[in-house]
Protein backbone atom coordinates (compact mmCIF):
# COMPACT_ATOMS: atom_id res chain seq x y z
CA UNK A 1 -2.49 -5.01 -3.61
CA UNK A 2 -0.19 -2.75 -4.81
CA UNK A 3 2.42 -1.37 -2.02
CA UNK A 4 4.79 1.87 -2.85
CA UNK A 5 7.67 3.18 -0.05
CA UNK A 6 9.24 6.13 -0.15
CA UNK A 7 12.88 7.02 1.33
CA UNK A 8 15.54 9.03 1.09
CA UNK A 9 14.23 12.31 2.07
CA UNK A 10 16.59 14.72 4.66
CA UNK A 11 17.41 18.32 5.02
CA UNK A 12 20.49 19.54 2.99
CA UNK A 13 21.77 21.92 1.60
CA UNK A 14 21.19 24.08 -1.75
CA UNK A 15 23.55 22.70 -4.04
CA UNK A 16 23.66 19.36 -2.64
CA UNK A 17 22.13 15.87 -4.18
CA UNK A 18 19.74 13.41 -2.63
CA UNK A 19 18.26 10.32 -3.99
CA UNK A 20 14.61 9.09 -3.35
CA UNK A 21 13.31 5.64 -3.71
CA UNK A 22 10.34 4.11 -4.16
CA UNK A 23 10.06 0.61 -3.59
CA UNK A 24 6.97 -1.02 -5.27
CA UNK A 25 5.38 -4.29 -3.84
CA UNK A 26 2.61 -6.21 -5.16
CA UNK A 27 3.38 -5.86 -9.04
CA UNK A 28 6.78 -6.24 -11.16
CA UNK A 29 7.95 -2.64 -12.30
CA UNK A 30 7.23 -2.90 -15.20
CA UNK A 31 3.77 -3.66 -15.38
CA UNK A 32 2.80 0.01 -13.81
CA UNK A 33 3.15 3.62 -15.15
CA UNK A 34 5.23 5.25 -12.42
CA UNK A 35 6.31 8.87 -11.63
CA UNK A 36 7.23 11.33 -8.85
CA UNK A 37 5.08 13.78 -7.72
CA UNK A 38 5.82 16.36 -5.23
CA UNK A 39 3.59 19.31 -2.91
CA UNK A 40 5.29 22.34 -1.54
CA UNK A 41 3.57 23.99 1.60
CA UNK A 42 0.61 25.85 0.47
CA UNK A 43 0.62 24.66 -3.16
CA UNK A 44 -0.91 21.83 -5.17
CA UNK A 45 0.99 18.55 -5.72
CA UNK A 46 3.22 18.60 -8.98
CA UNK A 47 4.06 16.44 -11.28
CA UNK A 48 7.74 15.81 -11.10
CA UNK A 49 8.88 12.76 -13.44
CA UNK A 50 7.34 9.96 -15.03
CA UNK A 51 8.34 6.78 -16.52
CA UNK A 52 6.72 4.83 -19.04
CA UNK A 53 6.94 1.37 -20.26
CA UNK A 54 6.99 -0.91 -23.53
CA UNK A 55 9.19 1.36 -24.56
CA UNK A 56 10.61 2.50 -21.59
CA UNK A 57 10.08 6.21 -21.99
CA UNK A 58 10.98 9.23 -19.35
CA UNK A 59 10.19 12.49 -18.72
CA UNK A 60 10.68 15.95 -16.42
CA UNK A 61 8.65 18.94 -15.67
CA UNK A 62 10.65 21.97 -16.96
CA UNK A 63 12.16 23.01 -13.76
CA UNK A 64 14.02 20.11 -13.27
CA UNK A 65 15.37 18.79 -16.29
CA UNK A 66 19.20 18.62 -16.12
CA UNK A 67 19.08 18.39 -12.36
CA UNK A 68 16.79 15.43 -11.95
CA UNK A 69 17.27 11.83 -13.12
CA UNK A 70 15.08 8.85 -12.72
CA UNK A 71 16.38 5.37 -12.11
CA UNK A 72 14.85 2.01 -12.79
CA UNK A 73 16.29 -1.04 -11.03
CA UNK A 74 13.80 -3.31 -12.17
CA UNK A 75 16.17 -6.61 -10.53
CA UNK A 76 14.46 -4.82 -6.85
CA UNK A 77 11.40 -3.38 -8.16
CA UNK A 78 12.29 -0.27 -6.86
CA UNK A 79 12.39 3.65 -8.79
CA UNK A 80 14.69 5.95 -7.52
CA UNK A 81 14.51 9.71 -8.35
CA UNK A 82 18.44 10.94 -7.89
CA UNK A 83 18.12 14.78 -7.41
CA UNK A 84 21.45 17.14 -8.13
CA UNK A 85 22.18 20.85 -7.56
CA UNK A 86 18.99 21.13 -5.41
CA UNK A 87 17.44 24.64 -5.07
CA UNK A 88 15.18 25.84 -2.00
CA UNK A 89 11.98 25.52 -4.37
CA UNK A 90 12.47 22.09 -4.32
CA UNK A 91 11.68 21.88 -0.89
CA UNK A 92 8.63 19.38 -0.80
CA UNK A 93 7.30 16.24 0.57
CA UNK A 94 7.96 14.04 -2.64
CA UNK A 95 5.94 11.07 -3.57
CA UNK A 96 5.59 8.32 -5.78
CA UNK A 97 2.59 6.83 -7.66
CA UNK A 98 2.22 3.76 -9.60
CA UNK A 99 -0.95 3.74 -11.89
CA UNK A 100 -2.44 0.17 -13.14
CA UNK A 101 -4.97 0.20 -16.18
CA UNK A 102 -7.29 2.63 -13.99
CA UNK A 103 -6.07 1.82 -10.23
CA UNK A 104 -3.88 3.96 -8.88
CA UNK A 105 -1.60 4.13 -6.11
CA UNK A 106 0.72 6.37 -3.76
CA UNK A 107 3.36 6.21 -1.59
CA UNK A 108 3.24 8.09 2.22
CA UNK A 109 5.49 10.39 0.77
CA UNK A 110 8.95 11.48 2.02
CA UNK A 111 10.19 15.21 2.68
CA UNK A 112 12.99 16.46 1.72
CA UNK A 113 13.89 20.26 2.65
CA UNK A 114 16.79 22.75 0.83
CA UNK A 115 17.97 25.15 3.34
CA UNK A 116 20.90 26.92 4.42
């Protein structure tokens, strides 16, 4: 089974940088398509980041390109999502997901808040 756990999240603020992890049991790294998700209050989860493999390839949504980074430390099986210059908006509870042929899998999820 297929375990993902998400840290990292805290209140700071705007300006400031955080990194998430996601630490992925069950399966080596690089045998699952992984990304970041996030859901404000009120609104629909987002698509954040994703990272493919064989190539490794990786993408952003729009509104966080240049800010955003994902990290792959395959050695620990673990994806971190290192977030710079963070604005109120991306106040969320963030989340990871690992998808497997047609299984897939989330995290619990881990909130992080932007606030003066």
């Amino acid at each position: 089974q297929v375990q993902l756990g998400e840290a990292g999240g805290s209140l700071v603020q705007p300006g400031e940088s955080l990194r998430l992890s996601c630490a992925v049991s069950g399966t080596p790294l690089n045998n699952v398509f992984m990304s970041w998700y996030r859901q404000a209050p009120g609104k629909e989860r987002e698509l954040v980041a994703w990272s493919n493999n064989n190539p490794i390839r990786i993408n952003y949504t729009d509104s966080v390109k240049g800010r955003f980074t994902i990290v792959r430390d395959d050695a620990v099986n673990t994806l971190y999502l290192q977030m710079n210059s963070l604005k109120p908006e991306d106040t969320a509870v963030y989340f990871c997901k690992a998808q497997r042929n047609t299984e897939i899998f989330w995290g619990q999820g881990t909130q992080v808040t932007v606030s003066s």
